[in-house]
N, C-alpha and C. Protein backbone atom coordinates (compact mmCIF):
# COMPACT_ATOMS: atom_id res chain seq x y z
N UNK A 1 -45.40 -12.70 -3.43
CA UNK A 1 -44.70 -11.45 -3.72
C UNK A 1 -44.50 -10.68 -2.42
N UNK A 2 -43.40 -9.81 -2.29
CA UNK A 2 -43.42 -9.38 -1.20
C UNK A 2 -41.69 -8.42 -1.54
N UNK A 3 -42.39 -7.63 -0.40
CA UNK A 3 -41.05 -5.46 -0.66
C UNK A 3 -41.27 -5.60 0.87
N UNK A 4 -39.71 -5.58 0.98
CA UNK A 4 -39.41 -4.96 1.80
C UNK A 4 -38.37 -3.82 2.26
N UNK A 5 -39.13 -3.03 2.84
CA UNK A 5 -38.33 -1.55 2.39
C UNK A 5 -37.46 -0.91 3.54
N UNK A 6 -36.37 -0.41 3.40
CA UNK A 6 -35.27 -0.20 4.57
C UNK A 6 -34.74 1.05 4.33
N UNK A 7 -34.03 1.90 5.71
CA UNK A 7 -33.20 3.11 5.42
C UNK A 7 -34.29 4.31 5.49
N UNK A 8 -35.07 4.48 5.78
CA UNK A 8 -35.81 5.59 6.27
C UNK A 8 -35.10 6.10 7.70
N UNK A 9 -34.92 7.56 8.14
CA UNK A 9 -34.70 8.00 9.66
C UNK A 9 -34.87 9.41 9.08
N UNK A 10 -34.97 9.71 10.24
CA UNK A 10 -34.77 11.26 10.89
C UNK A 10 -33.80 12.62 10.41
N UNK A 11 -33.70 13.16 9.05
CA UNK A 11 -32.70 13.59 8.80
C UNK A 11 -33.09 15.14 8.60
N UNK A 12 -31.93 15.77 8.86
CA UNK A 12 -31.74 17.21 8.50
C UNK A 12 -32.25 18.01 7.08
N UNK A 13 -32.94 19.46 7.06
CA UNK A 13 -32.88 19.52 6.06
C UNK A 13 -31.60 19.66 5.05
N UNK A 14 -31.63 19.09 4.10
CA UNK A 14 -30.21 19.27 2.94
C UNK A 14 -29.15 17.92 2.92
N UNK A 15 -29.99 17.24 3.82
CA UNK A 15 -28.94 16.02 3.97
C UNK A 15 -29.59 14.49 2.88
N UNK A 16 -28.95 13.76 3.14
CA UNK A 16 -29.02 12.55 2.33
C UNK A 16 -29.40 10.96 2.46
N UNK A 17 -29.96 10.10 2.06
CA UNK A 17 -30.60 9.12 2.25
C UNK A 17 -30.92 8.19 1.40
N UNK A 18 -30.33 6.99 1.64
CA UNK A 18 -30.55 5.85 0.36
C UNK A 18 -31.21 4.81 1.01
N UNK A 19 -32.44 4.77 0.21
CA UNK A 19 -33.80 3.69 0.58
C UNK A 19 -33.50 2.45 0.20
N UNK A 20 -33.55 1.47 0.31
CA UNK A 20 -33.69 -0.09 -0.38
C UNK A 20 -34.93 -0.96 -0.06
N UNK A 21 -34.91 -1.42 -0.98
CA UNK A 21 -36.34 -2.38 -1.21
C UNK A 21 -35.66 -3.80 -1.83
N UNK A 22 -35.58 -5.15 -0.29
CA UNK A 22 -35.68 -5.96 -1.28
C UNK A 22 -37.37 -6.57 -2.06
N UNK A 23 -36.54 -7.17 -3.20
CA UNK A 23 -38.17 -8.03 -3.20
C UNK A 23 -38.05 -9.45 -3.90
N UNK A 24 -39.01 -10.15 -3.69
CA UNK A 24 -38.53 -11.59 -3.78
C UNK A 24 -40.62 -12.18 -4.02
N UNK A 25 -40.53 -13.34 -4.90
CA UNK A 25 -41.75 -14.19 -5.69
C UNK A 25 -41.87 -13.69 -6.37
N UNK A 26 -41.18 -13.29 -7.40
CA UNK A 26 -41.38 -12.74 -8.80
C UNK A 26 -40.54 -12.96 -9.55
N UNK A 27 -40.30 -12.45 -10.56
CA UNK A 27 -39.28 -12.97 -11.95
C UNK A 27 -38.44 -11.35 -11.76
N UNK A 28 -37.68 -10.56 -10.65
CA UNK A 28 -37.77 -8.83 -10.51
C UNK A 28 -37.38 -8.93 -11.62
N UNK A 29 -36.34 -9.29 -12.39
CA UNK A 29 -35.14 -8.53 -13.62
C UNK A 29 -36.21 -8.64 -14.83
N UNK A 30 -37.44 -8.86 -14.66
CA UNK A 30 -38.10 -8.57 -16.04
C UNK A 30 -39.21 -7.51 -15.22
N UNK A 31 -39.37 -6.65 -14.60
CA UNK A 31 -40.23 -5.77 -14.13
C UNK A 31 -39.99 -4.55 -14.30
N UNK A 32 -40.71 -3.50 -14.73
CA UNK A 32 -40.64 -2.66 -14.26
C UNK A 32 -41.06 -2.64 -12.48
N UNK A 33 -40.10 -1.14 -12.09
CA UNK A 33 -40.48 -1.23 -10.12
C UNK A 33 -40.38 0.16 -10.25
N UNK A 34 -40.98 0.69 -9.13
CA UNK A 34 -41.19 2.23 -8.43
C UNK A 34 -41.41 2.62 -7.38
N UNK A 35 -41.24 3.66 -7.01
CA UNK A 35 -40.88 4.50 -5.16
C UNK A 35 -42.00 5.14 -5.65
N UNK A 36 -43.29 4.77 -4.31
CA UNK A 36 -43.92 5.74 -4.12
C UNK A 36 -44.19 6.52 -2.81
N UNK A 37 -44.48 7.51 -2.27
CA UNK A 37 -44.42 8.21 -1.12
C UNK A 37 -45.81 8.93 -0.73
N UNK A 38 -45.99 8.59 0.68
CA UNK A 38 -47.45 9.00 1.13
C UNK A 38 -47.15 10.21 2.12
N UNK A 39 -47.13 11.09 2.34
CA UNK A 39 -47.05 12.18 3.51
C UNK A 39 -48.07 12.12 4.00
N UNK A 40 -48.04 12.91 5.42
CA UNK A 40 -49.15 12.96 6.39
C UNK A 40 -49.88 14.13 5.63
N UNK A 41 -51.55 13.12 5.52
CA UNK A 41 -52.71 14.34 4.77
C UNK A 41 -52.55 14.25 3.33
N UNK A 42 -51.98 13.24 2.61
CA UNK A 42 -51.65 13.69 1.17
C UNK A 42 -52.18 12.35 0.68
N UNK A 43 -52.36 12.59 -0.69
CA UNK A 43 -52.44 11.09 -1.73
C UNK A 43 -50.97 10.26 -1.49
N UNK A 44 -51.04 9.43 -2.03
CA UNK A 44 -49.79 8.42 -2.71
C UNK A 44 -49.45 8.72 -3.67
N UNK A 45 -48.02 9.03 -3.85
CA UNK A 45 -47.95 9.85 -5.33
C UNK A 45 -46.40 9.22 -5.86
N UNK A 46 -46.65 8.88 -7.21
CA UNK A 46 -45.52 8.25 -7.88
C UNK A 46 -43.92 8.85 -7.39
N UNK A 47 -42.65 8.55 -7.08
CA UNK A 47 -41.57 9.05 -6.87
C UNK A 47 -40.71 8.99 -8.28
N UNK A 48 -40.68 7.36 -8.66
CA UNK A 48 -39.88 7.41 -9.43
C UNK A 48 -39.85 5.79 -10.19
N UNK A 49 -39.85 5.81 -11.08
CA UNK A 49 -39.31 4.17 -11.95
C UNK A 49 -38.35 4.39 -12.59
N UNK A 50 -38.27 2.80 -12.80
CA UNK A 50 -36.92 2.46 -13.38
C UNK A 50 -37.75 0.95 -14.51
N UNK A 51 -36.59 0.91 -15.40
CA UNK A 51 -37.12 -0.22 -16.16
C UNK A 51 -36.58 -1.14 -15.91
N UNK A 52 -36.94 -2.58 -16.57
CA UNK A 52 -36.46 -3.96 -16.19
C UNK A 52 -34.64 -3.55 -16.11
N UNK A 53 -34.15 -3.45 -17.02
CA UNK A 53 -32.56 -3.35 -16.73
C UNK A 53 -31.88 -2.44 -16.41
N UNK A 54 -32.79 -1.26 -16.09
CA UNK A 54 -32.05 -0.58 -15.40
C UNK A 54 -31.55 1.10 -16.55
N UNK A 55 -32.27 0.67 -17.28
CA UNK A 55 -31.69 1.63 -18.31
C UNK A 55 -32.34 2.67 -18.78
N UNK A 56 -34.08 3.03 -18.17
CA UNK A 56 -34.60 4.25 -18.56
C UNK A 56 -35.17 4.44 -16.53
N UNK A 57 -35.00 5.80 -16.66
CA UNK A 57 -35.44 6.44 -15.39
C UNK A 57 -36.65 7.53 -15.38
N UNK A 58 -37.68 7.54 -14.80
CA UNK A 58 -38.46 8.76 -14.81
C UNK A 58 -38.59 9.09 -13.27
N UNK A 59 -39.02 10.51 -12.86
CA UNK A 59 -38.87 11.33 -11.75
C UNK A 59 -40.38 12.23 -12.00
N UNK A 60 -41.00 11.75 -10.42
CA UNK A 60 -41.98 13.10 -10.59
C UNK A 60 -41.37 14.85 -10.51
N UNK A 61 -41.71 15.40 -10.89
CA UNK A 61 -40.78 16.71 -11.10
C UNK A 61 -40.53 17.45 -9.55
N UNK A 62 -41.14 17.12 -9.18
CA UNK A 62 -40.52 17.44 -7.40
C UNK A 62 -39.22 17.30 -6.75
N UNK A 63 -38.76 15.87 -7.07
CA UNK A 63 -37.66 15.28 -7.10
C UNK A 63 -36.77 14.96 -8.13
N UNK A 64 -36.58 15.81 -9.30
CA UNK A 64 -35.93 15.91 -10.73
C UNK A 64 -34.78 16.62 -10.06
N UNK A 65 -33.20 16.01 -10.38
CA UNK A 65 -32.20 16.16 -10.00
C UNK A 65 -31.79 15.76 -8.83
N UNK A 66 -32.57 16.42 -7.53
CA UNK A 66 -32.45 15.25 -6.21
C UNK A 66 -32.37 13.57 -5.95
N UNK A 67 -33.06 12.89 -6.48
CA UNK A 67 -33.24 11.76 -6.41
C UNK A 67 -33.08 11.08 -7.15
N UNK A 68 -32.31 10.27 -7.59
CA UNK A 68 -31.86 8.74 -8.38
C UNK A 68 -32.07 7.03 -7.68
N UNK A 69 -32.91 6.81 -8.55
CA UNK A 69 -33.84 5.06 -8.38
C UNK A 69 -32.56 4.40 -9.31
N UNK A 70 -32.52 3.45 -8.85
CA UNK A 70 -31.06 2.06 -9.06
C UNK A 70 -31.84 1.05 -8.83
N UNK A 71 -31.03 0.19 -9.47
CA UNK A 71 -31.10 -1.62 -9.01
C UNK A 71 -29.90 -2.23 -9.34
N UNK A 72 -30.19 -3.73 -8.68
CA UNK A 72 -29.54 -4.48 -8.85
C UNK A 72 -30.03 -5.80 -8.91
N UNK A 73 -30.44 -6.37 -10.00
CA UNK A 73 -31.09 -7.66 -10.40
C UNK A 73 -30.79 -8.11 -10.29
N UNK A 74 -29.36 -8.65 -9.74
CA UNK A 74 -28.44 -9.61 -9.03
C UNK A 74 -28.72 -9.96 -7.75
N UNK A 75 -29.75 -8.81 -7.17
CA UNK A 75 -29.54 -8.68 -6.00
C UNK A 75 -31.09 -9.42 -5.43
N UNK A 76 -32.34 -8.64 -6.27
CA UNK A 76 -33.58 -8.25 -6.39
C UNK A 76 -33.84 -7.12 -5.18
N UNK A 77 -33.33 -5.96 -5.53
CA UNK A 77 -32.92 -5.16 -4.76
C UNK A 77 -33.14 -3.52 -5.93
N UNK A 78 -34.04 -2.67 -5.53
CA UNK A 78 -34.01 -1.47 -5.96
C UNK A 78 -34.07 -0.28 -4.76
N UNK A 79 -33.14 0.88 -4.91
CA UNK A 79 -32.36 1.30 -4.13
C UNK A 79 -33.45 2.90 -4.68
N UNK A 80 -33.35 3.87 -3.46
CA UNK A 80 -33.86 5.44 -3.73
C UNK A 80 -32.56 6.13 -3.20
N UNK A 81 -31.58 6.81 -4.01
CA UNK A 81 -30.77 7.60 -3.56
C UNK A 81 -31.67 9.13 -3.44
N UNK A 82 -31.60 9.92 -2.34
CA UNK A 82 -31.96 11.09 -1.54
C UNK A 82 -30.99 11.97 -1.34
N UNK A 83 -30.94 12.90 -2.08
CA UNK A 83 -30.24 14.08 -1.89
C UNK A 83 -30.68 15.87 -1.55
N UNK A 84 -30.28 16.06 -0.83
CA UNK A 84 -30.71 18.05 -0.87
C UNK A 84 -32.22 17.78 -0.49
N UNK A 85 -32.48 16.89 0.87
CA UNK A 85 -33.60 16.73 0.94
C UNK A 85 -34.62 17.78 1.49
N UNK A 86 -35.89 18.13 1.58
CA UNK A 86 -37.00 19.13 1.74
C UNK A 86 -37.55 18.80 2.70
N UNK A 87 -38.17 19.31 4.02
CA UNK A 87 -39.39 18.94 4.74
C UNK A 87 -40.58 18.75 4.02
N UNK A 88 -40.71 18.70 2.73
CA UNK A 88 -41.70 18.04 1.85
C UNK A 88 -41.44 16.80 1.50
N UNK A 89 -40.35 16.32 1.66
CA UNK A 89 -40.06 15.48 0.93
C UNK A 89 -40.43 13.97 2.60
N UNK A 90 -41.07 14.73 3.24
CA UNK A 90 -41.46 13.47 4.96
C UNK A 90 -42.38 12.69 4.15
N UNK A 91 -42.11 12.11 4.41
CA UNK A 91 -43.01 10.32 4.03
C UNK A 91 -43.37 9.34 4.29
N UNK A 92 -43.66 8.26 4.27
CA UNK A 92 -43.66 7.10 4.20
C UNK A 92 -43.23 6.47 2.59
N UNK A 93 -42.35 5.77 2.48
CA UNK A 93 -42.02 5.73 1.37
C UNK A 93 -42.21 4.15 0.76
N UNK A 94 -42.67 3.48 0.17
CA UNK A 94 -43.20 1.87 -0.67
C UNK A 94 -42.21 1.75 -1.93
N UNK A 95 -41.96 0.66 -1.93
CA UNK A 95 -41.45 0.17 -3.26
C UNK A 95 -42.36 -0.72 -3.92
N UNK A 96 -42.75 -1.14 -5.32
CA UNK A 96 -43.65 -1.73 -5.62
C UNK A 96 -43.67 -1.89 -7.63
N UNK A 97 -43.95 -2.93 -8.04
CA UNK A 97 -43.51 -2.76 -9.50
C UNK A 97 -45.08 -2.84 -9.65
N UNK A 98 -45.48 -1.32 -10.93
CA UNK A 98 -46.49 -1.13 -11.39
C UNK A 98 -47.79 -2.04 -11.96
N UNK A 99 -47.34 -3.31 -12.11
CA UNK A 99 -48.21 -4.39 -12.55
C UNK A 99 -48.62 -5.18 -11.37
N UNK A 100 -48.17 -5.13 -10.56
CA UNK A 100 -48.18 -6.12 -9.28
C UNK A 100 -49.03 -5.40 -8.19
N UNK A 101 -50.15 -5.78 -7.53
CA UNK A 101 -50.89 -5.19 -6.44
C UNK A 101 -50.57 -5.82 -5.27
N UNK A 102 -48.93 -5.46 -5.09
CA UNK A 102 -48.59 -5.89 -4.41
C UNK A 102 -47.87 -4.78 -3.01
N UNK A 103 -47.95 -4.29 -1.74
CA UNK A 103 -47.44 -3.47 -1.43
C UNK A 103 -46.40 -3.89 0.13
N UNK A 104 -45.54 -2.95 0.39
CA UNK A 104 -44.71 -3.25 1.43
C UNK A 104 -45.01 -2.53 3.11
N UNK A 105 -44.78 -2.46 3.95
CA UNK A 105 -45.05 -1.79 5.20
C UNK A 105 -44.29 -0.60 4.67
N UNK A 106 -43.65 0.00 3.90
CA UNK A 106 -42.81 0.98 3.70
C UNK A 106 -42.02 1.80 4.80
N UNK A 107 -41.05 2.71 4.46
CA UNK A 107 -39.62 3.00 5.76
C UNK A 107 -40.50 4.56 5.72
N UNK A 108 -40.08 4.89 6.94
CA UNK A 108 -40.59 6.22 7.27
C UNK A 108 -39.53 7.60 6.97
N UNK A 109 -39.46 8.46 6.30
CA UNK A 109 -38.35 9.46 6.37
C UNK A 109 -39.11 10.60 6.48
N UNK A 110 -38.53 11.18 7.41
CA UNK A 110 -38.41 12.46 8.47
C UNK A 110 -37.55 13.59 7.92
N UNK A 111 -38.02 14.61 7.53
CA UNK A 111 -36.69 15.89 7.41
C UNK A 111 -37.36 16.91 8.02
N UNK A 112 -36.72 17.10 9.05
CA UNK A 112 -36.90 18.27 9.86
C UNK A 112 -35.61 18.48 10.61
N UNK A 113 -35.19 20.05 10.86
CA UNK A 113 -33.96 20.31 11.92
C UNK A 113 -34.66 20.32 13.29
């Protein structure tokens, strides 16, 4: 099993950012998968899932309206769209499906002016 996670940089506050995670040794299109994010000094804290096809979404309430989790099981590929982003929102960010103890080096995102 194995995530690998891309599209983290350096961005402004209010600006925008789409994460991708491929992942590959697994069966992805029957998984649930999820974005989780570590800040400097903080826990690891859930971002967001999605279900096997793509068809139910949940959001920790931090990021409710900002942020939309996608896939593409065609691809084995789940995507973090970033919008109206926060200097809270600096991270390190993992992709990872909830059954699997499985984790990635995760992409780094930065919001600061």
């Amino acid at each position: 099993v194995q995530f690998v996670e891309s599209g983290g940089d350096l961005v402004q506050p209010g600006g925008s950012l789409r994460l991708s995670c491929a992942a590959s040794g697994f069966t992805f299109g029957t998984y649930f998968m999820s974005w989780y994010r570590q800040g400097p000094g903080k826990a690891r804290e859930l971002v967001a899932m999605i279900s096997p096809a793509g068809t139910t979404t949940d959001y920790t309430a931090s990021v409710k309206g900002r942020f939309t989790i996608s896939r593409d099981n065609a691809k084995n590929t789940v995507y973090l769209q970033m919008n109206s982003l926060k200097p809270d929102d600096t991270a390190m960010y993992y992709c990872t499906s909830p059954s699997l103890n499985y984790w990635g080096q995760g992409t780094q995102v930065t919001v600061s002016s």
